[in-house]
Every structure is written in C-alpha cells, then in structure tokens.
N, C-alpha and C. Protein backbone atom coordinates (compact mmCIF):
# COMPACT_ATOMS: atom_id res chain seq x y z
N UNK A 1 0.86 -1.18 0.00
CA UNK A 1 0.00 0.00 0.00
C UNK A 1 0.90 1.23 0.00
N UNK A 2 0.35 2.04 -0.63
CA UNK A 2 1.45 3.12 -0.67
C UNK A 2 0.84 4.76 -0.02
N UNK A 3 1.84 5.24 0.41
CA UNK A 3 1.65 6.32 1.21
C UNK A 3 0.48 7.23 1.03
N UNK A 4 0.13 7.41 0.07
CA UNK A 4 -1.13 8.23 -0.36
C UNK A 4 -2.28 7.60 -0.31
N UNK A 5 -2.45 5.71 -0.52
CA UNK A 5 -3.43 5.06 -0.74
C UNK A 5 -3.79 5.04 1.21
N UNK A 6 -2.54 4.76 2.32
CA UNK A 6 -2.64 4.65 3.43
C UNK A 6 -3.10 6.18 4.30
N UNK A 7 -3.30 7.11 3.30
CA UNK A 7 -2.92 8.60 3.98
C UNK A 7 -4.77 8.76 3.77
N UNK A 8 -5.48 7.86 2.17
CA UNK A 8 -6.29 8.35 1.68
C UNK A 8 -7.65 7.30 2.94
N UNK A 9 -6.56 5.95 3.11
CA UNK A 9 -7.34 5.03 3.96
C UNK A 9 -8.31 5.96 5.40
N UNK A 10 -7.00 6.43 5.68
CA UNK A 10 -7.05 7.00 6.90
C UNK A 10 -8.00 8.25 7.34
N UNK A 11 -7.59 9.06 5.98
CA UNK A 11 -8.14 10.38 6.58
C UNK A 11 -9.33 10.96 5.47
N UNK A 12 -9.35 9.11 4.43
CA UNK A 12 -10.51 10.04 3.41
C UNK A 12 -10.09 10.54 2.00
N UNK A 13 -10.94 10.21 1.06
CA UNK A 13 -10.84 10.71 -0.24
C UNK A 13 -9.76 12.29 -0.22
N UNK A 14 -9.06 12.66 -0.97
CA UNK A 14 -8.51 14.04 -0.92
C UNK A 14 -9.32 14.59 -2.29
N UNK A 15 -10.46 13.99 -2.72
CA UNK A 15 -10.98 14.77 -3.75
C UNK A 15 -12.64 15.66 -2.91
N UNK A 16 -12.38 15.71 -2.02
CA UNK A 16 -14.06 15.90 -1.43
C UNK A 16 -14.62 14.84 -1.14
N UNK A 17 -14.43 13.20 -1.46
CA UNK A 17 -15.31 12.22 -1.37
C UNK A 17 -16.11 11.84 -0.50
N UNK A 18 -16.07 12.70 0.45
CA UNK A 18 -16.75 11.73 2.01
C UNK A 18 -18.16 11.79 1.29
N UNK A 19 -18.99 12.43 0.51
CA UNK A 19 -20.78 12.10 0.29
C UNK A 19 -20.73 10.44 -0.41
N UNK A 20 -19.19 9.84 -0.45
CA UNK A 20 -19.51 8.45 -1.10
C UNK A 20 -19.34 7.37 -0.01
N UNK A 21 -19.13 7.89 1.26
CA UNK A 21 -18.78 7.31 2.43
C UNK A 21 -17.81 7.42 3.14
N UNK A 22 -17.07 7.75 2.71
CA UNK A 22 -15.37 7.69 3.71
C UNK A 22 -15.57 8.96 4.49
N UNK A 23 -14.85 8.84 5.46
CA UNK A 23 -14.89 9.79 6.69
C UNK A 23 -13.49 10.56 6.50
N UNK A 24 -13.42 11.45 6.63
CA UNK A 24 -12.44 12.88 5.90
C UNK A 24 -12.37 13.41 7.63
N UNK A 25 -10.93 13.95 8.11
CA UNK A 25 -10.57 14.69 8.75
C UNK A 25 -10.82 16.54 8.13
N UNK A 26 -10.57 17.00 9.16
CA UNK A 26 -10.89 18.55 8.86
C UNK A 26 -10.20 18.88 10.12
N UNK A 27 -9.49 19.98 10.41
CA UNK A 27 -8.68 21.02 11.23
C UNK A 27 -10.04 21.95 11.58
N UNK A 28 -10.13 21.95 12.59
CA UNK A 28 -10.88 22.77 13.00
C UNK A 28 -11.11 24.04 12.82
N UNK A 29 -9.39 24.65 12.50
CA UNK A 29 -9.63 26.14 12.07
C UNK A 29 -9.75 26.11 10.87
N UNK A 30 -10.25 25.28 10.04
CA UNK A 30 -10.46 25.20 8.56
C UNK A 30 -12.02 24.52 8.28
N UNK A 31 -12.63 23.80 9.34
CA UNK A 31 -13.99 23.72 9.91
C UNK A 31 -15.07 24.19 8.38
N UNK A 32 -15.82 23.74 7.75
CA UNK A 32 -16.93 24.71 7.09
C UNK A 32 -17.76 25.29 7.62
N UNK A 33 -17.90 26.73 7.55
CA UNK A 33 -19.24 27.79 7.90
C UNK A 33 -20.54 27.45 7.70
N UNK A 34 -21.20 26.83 8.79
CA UNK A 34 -22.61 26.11 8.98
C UNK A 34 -23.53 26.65 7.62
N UNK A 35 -23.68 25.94 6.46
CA UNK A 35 -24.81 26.45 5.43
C UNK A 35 -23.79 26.69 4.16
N UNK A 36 -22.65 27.25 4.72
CA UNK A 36 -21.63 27.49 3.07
C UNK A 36 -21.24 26.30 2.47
N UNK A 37 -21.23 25.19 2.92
CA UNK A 37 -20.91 23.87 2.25
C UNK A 37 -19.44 23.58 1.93
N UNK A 38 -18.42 24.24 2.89
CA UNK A 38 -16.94 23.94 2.30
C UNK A 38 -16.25 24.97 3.67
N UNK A 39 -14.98 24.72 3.07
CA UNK A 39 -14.35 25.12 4.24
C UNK A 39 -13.67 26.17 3.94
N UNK A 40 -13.35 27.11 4.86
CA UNK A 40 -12.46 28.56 4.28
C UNK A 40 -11.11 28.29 3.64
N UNK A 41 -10.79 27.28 4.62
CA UNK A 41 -9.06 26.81 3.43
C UNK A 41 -8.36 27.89 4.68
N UNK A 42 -8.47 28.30 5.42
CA UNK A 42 -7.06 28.89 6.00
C UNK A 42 -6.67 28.33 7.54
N UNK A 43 -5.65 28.22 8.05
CA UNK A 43 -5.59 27.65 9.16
C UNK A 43 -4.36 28.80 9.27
N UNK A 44 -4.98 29.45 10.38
CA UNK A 44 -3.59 30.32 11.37
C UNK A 44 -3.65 30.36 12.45
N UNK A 45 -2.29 30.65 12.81
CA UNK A 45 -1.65 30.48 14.06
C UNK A 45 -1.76 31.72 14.50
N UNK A 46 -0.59 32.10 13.54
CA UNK A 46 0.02 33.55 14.48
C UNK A 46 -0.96 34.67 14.05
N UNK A 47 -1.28 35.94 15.66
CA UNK A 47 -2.18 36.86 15.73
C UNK A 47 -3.40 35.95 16.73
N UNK A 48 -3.03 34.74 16.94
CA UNK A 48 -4.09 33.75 17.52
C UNK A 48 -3.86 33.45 19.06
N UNK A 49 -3.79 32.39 19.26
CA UNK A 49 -3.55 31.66 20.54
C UNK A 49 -2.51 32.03 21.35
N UNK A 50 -0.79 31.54 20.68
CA UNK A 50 0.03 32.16 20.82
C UNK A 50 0.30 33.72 20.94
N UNK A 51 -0.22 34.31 20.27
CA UNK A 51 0.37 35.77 20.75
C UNK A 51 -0.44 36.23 21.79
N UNK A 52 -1.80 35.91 22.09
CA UNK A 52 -2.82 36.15 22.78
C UNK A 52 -2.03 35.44 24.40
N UNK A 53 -1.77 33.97 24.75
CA UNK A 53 -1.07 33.55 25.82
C UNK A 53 0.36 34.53 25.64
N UNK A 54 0.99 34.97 25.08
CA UNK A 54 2.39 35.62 25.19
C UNK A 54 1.91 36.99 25.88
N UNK A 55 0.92 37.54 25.51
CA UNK A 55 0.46 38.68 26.52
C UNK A 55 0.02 38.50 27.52
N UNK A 56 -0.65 37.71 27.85
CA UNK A 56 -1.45 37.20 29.29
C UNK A 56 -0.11 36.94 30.57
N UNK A 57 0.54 36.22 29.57
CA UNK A 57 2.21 35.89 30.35
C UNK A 57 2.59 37.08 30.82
N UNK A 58 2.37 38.04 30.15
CA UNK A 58 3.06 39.85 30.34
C UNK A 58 2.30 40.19 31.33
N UNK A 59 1.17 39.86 31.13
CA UNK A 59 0.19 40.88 32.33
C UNK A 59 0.50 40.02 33.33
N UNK A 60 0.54 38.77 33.46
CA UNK A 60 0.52 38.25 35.02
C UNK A 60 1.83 38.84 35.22
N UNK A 61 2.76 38.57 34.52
CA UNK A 61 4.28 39.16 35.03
C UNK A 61 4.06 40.10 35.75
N UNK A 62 3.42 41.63 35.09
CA UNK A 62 3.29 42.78 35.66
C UNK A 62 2.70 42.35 36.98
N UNK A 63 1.55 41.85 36.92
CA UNK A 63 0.24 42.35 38.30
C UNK A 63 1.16 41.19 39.49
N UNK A 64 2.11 40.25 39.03
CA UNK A 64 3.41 39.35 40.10
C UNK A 64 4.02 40.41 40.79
N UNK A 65 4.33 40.94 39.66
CA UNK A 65 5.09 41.72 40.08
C UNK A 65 5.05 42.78 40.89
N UNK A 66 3.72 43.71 40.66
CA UNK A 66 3.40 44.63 41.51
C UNK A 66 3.13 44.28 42.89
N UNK A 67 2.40 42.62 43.20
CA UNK A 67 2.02 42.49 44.31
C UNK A 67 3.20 41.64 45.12
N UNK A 68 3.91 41.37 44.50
CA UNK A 68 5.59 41.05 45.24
C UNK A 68 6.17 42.13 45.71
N UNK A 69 6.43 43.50 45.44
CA UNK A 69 6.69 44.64 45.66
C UNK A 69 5.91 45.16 46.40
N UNK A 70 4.90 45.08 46.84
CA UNK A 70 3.60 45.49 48.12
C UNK A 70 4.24 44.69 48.96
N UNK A 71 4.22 43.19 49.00
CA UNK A 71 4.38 42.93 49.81
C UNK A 71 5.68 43.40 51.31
N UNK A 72 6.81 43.97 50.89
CA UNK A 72 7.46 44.48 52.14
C UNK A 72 6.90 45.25 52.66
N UNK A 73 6.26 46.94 51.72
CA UNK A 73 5.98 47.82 52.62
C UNK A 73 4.78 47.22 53.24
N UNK A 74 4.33 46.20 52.89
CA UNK A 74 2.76 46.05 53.74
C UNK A 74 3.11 45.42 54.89
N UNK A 75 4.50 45.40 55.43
CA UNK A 75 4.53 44.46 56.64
C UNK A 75 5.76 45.50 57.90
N UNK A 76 5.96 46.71 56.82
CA UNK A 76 6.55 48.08 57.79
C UNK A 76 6.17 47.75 58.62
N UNK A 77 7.17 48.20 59.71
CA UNK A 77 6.57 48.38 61.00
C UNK A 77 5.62 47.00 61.89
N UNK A 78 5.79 46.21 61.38
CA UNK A 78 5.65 45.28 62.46
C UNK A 78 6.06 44.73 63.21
N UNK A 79 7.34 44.48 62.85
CA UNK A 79 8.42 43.82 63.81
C UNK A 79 8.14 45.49 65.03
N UNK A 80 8.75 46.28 64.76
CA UNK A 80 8.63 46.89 66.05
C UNK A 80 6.92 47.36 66.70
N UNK A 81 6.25 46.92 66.26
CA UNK A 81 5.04 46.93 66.84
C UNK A 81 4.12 45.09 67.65
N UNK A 82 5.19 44.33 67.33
CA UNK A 82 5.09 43.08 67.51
C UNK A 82 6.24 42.92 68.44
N UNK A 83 7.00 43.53 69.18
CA UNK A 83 8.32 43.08 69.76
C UNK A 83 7.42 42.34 70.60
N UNK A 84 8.58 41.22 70.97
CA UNK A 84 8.54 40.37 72.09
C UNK A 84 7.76 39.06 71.80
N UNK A 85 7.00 39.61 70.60
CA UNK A 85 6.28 38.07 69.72
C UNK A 85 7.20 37.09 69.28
N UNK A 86 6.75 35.57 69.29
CA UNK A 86 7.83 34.67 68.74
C UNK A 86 7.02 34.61 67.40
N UNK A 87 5.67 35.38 66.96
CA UNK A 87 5.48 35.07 65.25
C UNK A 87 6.00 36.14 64.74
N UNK A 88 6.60 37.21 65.08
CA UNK A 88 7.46 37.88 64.37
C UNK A 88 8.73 37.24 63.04
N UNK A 89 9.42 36.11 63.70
CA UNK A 89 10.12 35.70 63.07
C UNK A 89 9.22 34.41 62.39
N UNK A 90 8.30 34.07 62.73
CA UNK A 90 7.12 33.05 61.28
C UNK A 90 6.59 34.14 60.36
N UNK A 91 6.42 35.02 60.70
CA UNK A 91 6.00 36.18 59.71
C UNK A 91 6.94 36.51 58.61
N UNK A 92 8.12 36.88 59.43
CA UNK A 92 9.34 37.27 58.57
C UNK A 92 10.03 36.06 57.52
N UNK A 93 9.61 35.04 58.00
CA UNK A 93 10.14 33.83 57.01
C UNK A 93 8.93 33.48 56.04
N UNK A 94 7.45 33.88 56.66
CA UNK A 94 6.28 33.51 55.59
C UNK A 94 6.76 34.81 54.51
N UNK A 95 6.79 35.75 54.77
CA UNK A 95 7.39 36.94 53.86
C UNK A 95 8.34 36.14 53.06
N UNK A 96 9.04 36.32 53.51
CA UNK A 96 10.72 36.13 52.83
C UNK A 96 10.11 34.58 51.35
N UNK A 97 9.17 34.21 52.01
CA UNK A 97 8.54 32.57 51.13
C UNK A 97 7.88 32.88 50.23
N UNK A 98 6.88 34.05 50.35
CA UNK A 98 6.15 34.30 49.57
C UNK A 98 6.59 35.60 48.03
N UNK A 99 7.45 36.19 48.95
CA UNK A 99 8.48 37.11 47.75
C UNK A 99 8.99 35.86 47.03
N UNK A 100 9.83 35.39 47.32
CA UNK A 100 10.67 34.13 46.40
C UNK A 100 9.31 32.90 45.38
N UNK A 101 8.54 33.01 45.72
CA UNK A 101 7.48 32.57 45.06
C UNK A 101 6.99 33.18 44.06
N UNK A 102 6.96 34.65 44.37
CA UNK A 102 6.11 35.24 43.33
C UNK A 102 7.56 36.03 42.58
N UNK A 103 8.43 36.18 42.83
CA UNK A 103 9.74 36.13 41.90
C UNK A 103 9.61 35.30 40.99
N UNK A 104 9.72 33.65 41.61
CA UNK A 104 9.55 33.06 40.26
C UNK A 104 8.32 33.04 39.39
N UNK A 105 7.42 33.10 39.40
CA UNK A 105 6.50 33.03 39.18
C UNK A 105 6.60 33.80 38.20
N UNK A 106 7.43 35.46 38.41
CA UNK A 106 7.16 36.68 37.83
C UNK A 106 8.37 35.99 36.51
N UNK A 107 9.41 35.44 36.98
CA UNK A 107 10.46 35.42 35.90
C UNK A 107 10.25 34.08 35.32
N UNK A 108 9.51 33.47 35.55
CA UNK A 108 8.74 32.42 34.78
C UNK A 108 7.64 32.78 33.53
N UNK A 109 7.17 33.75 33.97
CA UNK A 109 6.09 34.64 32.90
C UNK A 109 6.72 35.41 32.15
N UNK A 110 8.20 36.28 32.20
CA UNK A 110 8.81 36.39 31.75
C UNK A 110 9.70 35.83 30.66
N UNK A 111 9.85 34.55 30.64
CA UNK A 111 10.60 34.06 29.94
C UNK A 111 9.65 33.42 28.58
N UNK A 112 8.36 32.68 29.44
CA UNK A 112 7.15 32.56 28.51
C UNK A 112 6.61 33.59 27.53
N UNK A 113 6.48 34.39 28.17
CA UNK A 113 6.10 35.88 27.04
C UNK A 113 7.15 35.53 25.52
N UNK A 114 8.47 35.31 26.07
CA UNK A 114 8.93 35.29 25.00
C UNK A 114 9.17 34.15 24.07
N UNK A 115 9.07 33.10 24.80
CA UNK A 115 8.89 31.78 24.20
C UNK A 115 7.77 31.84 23.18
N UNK A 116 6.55 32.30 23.71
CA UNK A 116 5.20 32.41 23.28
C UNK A 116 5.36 33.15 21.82
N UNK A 117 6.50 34.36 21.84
CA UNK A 117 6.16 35.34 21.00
C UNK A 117 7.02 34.50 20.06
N UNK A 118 7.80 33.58 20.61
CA UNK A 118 8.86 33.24 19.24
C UNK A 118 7.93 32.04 18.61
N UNK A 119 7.18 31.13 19.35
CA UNK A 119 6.03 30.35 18.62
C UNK A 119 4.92 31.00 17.73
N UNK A 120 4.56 32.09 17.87
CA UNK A 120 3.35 32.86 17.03
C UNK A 120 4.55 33.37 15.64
N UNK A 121 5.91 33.83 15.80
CA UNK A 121 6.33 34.15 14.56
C UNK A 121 6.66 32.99 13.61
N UNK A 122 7.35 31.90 14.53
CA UNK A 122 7.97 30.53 13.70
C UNK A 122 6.73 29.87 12.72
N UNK A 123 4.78 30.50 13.67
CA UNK A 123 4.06 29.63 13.06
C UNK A 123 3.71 30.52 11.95
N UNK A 124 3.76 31.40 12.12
CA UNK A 124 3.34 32.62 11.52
C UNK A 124 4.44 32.73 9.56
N UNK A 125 5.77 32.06 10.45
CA UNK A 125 6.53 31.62 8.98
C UNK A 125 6.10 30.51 8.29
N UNK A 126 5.46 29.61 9.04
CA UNK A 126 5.39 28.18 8.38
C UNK A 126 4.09 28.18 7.54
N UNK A 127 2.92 29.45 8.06
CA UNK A 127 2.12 29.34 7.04
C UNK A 127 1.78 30.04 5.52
N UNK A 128 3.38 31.14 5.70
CA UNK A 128 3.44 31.70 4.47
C UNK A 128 4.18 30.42 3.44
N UNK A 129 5.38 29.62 4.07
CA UNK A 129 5.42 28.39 3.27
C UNK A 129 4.53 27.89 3.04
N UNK A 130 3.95 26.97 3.80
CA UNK A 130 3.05 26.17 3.41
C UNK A 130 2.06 26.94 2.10
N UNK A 131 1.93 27.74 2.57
CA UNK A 131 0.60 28.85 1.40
C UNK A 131 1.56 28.78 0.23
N UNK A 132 2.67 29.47 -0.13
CA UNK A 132 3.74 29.67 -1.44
C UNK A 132 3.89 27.75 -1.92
N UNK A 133 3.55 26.27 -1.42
CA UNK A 133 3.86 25.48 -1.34
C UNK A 133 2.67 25.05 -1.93
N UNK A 134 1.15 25.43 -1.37
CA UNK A 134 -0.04 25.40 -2.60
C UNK A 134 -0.03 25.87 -3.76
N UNK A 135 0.37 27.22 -3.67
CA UNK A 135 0.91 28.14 -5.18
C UNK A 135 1.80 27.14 -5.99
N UNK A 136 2.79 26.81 -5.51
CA UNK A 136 3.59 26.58 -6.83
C UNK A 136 3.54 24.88 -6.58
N UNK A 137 2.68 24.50 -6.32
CA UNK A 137 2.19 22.48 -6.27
C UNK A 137 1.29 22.69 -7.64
N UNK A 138 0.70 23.14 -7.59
CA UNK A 138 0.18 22.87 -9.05
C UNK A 138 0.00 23.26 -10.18
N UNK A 139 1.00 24.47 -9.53
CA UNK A 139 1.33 25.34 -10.82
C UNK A 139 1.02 26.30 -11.69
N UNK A 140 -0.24 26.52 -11.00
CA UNK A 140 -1.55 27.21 -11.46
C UNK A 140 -1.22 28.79 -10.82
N UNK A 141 -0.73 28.62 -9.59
CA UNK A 141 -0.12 30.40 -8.68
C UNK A 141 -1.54 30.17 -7.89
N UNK A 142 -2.45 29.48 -7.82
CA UNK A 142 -3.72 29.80 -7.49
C UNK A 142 -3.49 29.46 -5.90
N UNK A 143 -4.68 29.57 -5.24
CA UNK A 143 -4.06 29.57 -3.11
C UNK A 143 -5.35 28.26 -3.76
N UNK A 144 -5.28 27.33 -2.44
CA UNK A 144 -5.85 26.19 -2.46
C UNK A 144 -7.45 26.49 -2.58
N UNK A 145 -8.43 26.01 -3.15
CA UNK A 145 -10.01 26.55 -3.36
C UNK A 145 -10.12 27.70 -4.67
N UNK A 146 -8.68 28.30 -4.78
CA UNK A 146 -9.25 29.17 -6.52
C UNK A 146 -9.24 28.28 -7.46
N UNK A 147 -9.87 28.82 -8.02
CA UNK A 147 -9.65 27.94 -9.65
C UNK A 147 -9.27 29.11 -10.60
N UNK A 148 -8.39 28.91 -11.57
CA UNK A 148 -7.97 29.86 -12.66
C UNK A 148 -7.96 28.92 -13.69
C-alpha cells in the first residue's frame, strides 16, 4: 500500500469524497461555515492563541510583580510593633517565602512571554510556506479553493 493510498485510507478521499462514504478529517480552524458547504481553506496560528497567551504571560508578570513589591511595605513596622512576639520571626520567614514565590513566578512569565512570542512568529513563517507550497504544487499560482 502506498503512502497516499494509506494517507487516503485514513483520513478520506482528498478529492471531497466523504458524500460516497469515507470519513475525511478537517482542522478545526479550517472547519466549514454552517450552510456554506466547504471550508475557508485557512488555518492560522500567528495573531491567535500564541500571541494572545504571550500577553497574558506579560500581564501576570506585571500584576506578580506589583504584588511582590507590596508585599514588604505592607509588613513596615511590624516587627517593632510586635516586639517580644515569637510570630514575628514566622512572619518574617512567611514573607521572605512568599516574595521568592512570586519572583519566580514573575520570571517564569517572563521568559514565557517570550517563548510564546517566538512560537506565534515561527508559526506565523510556516504558514506563508506552506501557502507559497499550494501556489507553486500545481502550478496554477492559485491559493488552495481558486480555480484559474
């Protein structure tokens, strides 16, 4: 059996055939518009998911960040308004636990932001190939669904 006959087993006629029975995969972001009878033909990434999580990463960074930085002045002045307490020093170590937590946390979102942003461009390259890879497959210059 050969690769196309096992590709065609699997996932379905590549001419439209499923109204003759075979069951055809579809990408979801390529899905047909309920009533249009076909599918848009585009599947993208980038401007999507990825860049959308690469900001979210940014904002938690920020709002980590701001509330890691509250946290000392919000605990001014307690040690000397607490002398003689032995939770002074459980306080001062729950502090000291909870900064180092939300540090990482903050430089963890940090590093994601950019991970994130380098996945939305890499996908963002792969679908101008892939697209220039329909164009010149059949020779026609046409994007997949024109006809000329």
């Amino acid at each position: 059996m050969s690769y196309s006959e096992r590709w065609q087993e699997l996932f379905g006629p590549t001419d439209g055939g499923a109204d003759r029975g075979g069951a055809t995969m579809t990408l979801a972001s390529t899905a047909p518009d309920p009533g249009s009878g076909g599918g848009q033909g585009k599947l993208r990434h980038s401007g999507g998911p990825w860049t959308s999580a690469s900001g979210t990463s940014a904002e938690l960074r920020t709002s980590t960040e701001t509330s890691r930085a509250a946290l000392g002045p919000g605990h001014e002045g307690m040690e000397a308004g607490a002398a003689g307490f032995a939770s002074v020093a459980a306080v001062r170590s729950v502090l000291k636990s909870w900064e180092d937590r939300l540090a990482a946390v903050r430089d963890e979102c940090d590093a994601l932001e950019g991970a994130l942003l380098t996945v939305a461009k890499e996908m963002g390259e792969t679908e101008v190939a892939i697209e220039k890879s329909f164009r010149t497959a059949g020779g026609t210059g046409a994007k997949p669904g024109e006809k000329r």
